[in-house]
Structures are given as structure tokens and as C-alpha cells.
N, C-alpha and C. Protein backbone atom coordinates (compact mmCIF):
# COMPACT_ATOMS: atom_id res chain seq x y z
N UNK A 1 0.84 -1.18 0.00
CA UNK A 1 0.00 0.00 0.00
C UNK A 1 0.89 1.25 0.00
N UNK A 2 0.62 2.39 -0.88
CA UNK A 2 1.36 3.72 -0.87
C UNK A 2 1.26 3.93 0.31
N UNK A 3 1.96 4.95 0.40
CA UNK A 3 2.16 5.96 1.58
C UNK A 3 2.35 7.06 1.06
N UNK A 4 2.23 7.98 -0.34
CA UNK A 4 1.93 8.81 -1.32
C UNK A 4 0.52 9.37 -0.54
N UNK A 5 0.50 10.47 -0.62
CA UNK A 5 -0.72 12.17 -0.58
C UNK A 5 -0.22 13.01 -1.26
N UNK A 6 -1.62 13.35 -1.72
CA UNK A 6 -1.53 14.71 -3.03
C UNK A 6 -1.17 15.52 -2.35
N UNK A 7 -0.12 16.52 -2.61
CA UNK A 7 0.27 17.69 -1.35
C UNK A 7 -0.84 18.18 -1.92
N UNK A 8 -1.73 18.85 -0.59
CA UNK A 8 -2.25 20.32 0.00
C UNK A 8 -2.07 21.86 -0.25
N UNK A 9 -1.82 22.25 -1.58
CA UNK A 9 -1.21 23.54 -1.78
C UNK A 9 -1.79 25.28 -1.63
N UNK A 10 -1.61 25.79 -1.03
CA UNK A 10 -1.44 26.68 -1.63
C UNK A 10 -1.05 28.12 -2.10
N UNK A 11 -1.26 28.60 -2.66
CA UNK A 11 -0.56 29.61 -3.71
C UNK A 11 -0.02 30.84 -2.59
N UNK A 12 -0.41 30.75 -1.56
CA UNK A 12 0.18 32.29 -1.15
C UNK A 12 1.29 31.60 -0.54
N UNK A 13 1.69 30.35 -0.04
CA UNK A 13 2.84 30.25 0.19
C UNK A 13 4.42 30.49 -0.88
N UNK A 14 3.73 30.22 -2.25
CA UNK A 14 4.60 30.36 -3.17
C UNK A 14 4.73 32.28 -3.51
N UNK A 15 3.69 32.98 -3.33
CA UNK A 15 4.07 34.33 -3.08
C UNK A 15 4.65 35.07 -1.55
N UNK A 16 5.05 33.97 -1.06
CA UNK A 16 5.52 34.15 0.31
C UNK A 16 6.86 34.79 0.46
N UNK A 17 6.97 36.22 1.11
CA UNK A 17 8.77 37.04 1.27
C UNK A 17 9.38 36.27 1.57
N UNK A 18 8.82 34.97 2.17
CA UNK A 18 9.97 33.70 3.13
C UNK A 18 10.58 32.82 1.88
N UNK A 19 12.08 33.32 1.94
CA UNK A 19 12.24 32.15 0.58
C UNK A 19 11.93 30.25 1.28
N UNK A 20 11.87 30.42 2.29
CA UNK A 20 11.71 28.70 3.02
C UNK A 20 10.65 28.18 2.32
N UNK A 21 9.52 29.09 3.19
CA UNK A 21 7.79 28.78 2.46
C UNK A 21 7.73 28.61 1.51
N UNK A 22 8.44 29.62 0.34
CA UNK A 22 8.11 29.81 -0.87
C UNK A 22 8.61 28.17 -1.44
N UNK A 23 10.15 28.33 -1.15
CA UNK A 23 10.76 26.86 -1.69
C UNK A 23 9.93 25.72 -1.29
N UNK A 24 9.46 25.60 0.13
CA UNK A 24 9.19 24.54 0.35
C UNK A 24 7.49 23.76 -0.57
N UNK A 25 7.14 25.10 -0.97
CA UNK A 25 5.51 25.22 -1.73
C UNK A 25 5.95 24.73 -2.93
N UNK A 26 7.56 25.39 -3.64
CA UNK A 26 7.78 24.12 -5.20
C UNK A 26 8.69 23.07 -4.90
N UNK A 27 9.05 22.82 -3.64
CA UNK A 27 9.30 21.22 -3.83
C UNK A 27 8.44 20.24 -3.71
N UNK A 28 7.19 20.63 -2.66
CA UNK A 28 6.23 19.85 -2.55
C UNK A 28 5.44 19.65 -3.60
N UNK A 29 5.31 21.17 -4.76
CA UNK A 29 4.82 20.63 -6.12
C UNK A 29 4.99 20.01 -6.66
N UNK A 30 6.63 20.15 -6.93
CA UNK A 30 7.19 19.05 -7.57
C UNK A 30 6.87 17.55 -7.67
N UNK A 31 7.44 16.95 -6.27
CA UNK A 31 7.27 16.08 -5.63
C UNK A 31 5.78 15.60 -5.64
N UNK A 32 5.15 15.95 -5.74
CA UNK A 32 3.88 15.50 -6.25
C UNK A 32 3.20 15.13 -7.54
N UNK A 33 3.63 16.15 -8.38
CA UNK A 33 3.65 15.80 -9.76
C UNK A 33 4.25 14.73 -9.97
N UNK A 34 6.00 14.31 -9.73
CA UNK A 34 6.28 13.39 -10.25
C UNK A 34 5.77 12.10 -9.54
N UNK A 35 5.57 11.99 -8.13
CA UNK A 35 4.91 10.83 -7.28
C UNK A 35 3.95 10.38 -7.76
N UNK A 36 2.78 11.31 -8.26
CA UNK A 36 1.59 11.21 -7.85
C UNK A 36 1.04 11.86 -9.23
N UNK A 37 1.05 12.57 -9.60
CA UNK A 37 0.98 12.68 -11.02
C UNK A 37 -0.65 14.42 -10.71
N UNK A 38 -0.56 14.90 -9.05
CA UNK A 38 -1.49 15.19 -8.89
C UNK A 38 -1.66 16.15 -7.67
N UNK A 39 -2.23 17.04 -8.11
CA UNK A 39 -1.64 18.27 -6.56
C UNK A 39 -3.15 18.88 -6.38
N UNK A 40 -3.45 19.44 -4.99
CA UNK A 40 -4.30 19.57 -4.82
C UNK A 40 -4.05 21.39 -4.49
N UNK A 41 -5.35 22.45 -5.41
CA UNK A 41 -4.41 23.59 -4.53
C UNK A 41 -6.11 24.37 -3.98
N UNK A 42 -5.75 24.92 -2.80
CA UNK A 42 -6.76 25.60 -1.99
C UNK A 42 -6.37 26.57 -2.29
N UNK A 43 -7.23 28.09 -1.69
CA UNK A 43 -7.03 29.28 -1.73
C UNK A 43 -6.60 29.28 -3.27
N UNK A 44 -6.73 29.25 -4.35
CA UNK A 44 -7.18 29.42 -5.95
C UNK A 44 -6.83 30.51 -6.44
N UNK A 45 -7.51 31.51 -6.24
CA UNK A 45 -7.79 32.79 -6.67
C UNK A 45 -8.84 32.61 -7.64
N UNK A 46 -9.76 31.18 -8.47
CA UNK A 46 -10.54 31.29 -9.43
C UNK A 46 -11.84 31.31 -8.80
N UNK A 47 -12.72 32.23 -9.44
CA UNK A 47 -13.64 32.58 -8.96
C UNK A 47 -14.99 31.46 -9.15
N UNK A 48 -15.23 31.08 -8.24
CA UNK A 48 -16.31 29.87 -8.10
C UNK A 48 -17.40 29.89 -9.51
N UNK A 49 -17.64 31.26 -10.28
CA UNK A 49 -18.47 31.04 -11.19
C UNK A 49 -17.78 30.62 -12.55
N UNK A 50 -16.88 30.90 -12.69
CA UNK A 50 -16.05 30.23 -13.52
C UNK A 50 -15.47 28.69 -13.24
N UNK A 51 -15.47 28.28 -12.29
CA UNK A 51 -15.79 26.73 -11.73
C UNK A 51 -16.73 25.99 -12.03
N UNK A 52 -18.06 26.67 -12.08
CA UNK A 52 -19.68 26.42 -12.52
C UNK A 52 -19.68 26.52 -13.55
N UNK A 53 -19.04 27.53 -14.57
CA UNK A 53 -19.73 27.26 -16.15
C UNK A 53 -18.36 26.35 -16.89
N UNK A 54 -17.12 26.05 -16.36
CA UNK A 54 -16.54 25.06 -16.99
C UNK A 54 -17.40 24.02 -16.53
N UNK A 55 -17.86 23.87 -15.45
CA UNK A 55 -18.44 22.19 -15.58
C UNK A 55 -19.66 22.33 -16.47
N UNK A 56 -20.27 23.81 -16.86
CA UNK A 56 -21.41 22.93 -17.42
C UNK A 56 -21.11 22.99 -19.02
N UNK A 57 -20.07 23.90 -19.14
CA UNK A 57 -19.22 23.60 -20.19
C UNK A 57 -19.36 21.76 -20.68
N UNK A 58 -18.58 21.37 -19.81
CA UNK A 58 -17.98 19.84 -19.70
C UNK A 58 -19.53 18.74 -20.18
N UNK A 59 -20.34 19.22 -18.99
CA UNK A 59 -21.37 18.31 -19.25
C UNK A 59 -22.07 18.74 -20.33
N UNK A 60 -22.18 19.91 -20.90
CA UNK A 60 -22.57 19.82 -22.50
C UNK A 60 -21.17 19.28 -23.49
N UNK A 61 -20.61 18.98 -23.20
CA UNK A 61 -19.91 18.33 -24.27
C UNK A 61 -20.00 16.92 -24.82
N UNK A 62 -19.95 16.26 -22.93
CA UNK A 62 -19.78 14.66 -23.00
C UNK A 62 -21.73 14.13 -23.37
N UNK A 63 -22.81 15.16 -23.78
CA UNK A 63 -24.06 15.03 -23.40
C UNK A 63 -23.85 14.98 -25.10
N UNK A 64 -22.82 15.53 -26.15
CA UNK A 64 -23.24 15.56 -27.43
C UNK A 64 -23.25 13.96 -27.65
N UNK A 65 -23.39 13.62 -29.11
CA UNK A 65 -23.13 12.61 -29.50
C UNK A 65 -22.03 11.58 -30.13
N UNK A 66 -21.67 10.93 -29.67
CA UNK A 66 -20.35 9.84 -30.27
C UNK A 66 -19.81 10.74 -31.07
N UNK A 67 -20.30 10.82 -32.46
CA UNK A 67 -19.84 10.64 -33.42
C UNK A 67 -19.61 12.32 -33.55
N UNK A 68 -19.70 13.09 -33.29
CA UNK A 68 -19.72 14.49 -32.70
C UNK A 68 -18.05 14.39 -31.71
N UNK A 69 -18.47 13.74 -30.49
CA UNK A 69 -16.98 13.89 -29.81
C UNK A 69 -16.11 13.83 -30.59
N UNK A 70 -15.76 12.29 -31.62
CA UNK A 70 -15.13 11.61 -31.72
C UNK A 70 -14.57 12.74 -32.97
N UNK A 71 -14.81 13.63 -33.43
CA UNK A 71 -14.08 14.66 -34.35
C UNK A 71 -13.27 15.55 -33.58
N UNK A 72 -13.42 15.29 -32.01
CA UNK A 72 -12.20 16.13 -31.10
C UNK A 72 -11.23 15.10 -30.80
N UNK A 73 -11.01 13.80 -31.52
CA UNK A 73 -9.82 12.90 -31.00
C UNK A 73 -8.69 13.11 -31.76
N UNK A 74 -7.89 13.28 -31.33
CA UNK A 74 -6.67 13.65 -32.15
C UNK A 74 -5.35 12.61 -32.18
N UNK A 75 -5.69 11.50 -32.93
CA UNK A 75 -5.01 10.20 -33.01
C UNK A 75 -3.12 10.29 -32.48
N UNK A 76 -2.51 11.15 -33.53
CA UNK A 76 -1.35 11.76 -33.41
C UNK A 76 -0.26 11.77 -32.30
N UNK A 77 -1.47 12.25 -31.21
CA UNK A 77 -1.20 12.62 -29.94
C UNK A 77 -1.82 11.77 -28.57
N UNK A 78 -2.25 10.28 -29.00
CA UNK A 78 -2.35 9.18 -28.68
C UNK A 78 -3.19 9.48 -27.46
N UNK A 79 -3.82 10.52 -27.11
CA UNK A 79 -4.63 10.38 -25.96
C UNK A 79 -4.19 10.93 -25.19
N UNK A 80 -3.01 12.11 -25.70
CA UNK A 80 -2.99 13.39 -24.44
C UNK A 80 -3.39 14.67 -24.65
N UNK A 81 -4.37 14.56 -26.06
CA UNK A 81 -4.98 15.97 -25.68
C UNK A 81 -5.85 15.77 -26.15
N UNK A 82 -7.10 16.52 -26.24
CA UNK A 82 -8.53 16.03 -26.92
C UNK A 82 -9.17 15.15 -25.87
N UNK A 83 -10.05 14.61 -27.36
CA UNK A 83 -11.42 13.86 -26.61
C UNK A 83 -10.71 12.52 -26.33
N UNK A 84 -10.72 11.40 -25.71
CA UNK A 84 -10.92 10.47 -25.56
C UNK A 84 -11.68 9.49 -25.43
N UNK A 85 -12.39 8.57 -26.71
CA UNK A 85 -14.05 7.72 -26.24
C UNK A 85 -13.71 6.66 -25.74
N UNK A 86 -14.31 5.74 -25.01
CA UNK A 86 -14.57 4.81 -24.60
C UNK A 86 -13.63 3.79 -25.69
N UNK A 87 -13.12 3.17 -24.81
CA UNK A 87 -12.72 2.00 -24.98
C UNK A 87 -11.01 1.83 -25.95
N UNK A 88 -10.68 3.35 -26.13
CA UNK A 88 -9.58 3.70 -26.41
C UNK A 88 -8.02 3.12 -25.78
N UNK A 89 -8.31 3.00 -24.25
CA UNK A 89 -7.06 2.90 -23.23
C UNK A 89 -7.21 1.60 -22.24
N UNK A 90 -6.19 1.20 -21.97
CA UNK A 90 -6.62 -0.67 -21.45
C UNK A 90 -5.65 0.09 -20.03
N UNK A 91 -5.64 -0.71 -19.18
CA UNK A 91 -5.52 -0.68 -18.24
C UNK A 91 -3.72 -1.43 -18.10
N UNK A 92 -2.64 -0.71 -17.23
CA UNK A 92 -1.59 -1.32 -17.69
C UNK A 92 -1.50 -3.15 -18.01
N UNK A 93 -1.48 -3.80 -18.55
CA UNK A 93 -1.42 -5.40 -18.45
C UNK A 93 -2.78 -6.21 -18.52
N UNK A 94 -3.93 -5.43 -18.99
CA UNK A 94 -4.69 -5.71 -19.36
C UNK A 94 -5.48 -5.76 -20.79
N UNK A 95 -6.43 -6.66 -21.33
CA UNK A 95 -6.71 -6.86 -22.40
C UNK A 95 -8.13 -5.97 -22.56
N UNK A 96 -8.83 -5.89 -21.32
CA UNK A 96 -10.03 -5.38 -21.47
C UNK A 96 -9.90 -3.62 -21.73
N UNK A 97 -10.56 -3.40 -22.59
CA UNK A 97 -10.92 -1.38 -22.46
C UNK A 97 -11.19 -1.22 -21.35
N UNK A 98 -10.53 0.27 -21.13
CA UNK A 98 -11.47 1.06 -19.90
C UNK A 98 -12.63 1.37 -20.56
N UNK A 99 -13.31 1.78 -19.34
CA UNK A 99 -14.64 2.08 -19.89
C UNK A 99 -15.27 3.62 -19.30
N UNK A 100 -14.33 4.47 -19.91
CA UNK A 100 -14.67 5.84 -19.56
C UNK A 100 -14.30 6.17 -20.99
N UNK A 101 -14.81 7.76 -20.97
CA UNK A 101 -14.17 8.80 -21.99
C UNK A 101 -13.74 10.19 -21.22
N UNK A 102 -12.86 10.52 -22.20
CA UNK A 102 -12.32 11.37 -21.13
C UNK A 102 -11.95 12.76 -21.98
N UNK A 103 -11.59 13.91 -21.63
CA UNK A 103 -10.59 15.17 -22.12
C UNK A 103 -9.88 15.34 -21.43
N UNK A 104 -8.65 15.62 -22.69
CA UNK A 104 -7.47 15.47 -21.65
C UNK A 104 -6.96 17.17 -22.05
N UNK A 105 -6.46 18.20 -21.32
CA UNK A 105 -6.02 19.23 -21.05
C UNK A 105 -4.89 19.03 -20.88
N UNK A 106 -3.58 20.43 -21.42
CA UNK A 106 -2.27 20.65 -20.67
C UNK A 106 -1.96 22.05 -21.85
N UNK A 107 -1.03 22.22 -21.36
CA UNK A 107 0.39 22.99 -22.01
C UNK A 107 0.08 23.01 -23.63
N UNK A 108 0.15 23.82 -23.83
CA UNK A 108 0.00 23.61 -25.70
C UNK A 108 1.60 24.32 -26.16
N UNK A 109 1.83 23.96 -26.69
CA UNK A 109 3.25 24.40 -27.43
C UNK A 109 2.71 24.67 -28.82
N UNK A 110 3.39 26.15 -29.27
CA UNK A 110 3.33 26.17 -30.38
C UNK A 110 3.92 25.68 -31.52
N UNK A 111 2.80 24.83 -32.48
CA UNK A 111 3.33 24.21 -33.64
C UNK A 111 3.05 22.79 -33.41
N UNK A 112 2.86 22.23 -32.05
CA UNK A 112 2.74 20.73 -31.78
C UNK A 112 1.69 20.13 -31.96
N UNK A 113 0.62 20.90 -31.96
CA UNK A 113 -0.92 20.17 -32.20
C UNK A 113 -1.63 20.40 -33.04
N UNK A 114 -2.36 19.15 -33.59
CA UNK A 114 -3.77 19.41 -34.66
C UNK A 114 -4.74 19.85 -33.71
N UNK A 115 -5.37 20.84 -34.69
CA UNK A 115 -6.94 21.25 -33.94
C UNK A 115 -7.61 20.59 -35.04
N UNK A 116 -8.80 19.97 -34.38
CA UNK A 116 -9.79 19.31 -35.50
C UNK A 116 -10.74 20.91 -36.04
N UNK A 117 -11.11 20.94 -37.32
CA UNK A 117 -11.85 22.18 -37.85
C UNK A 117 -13.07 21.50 -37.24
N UNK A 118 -13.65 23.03 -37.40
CA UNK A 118 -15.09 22.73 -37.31
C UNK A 118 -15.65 22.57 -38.22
């Protein structure tokens, strides 16, 4: 069993005059990202209504139809950016699909990605 937790973050320690706090707020980022693949941060600064219309963002998306998503999958990039449908990704050492769909978000670099047209 791990002994891995998402560090607890947040942001005013990294604007902190204390270089300790401050450091100690990006090693624990760090260290989490690469552990854990996953950080948790409080105190935000994003404003809760913009929290509310990305999700309903989200749930009008996954509410369209298959064949609709499936023009946001972007093969190329094997399932790290775009849509992801069902049954795309197996589980490490397994034969069976997962059985989710997913969007996957990050970093865009310029020049690295297809956008599907509309």
C-alpha cells in the first residue's frame, strides 16, 4: 500500500517574502507531480463562477453525440490531448478497455498540435 498524498497547496505560500515557504511550496509541487501525477491547490484565486460554467461547459460536451466527440480525437497525440471515447485505453497489463471517456487538457506548445476544424 502507498504511503503517497496529493500535497495540500497553496498559492500564497509560493508568493511568500519567506524564501523557506516559498521553496518549500515548489518542492512539494514538484514532488507531487512526479509521485503522484497530482496536486491539490486551496485558496485558488478562481472565482467559483467560472468553476460552474466550466463544468457545465464539460457536461454539455460529453451530453453531445459519439460521433460528434469523436471529431475532437486527435489520433497523433495518442490520448494526451482532446477527446478520448470509450474504450480507447486498457488498463496497464490488461486486455479489457477502460470504460470511460475522457478530455485530456495541458500545455500547448506552439506548432505541436492538430486542432480538429469545425
Amino acid at each position: 500500500m502507498s504511503t503517497e498524498f496529493i500535497s495540500n497547496l497553496d498559492p500564497i505560500d509560493f508568493l511568500s517574502e519567506d524564501p523557506a515557504i516559498k521553496n518549500d511550496f515548489i518542492q512539494r509541487l514538484g514532488q507531487s507531480f512526479s509521485n503522484i501525477g497530482f496536486v491539490c491547490v486551496k485558496n485558488n484565486f478562481i472565482d467559483i463562477s467560472d468553476v460552474d460554467a466550466f463544468y457545465k461547459s464539460v457536461e454539455a460536451f460529453f451530453a453531445l453525440p459519439t460521433e460528434v466527440k469523436r471529431r475532437y480525437e486527435i489520433p497523433e497525440l495518442a490520448g494526451q490531448r482532446g477527446y478520448t471515447s470509450f474504450g480507447r485505453e486498457h488498463a496497464k497489463g490488461s486486455e479489457a478497455p477502460d470504460l470511460k471517456e475522457f478530455w485530456q487538457i495541458g500545455q500547448e506548445v506552439q506548432g505541436s498540435m492538430a486542432v480538429p476544424e469545425d
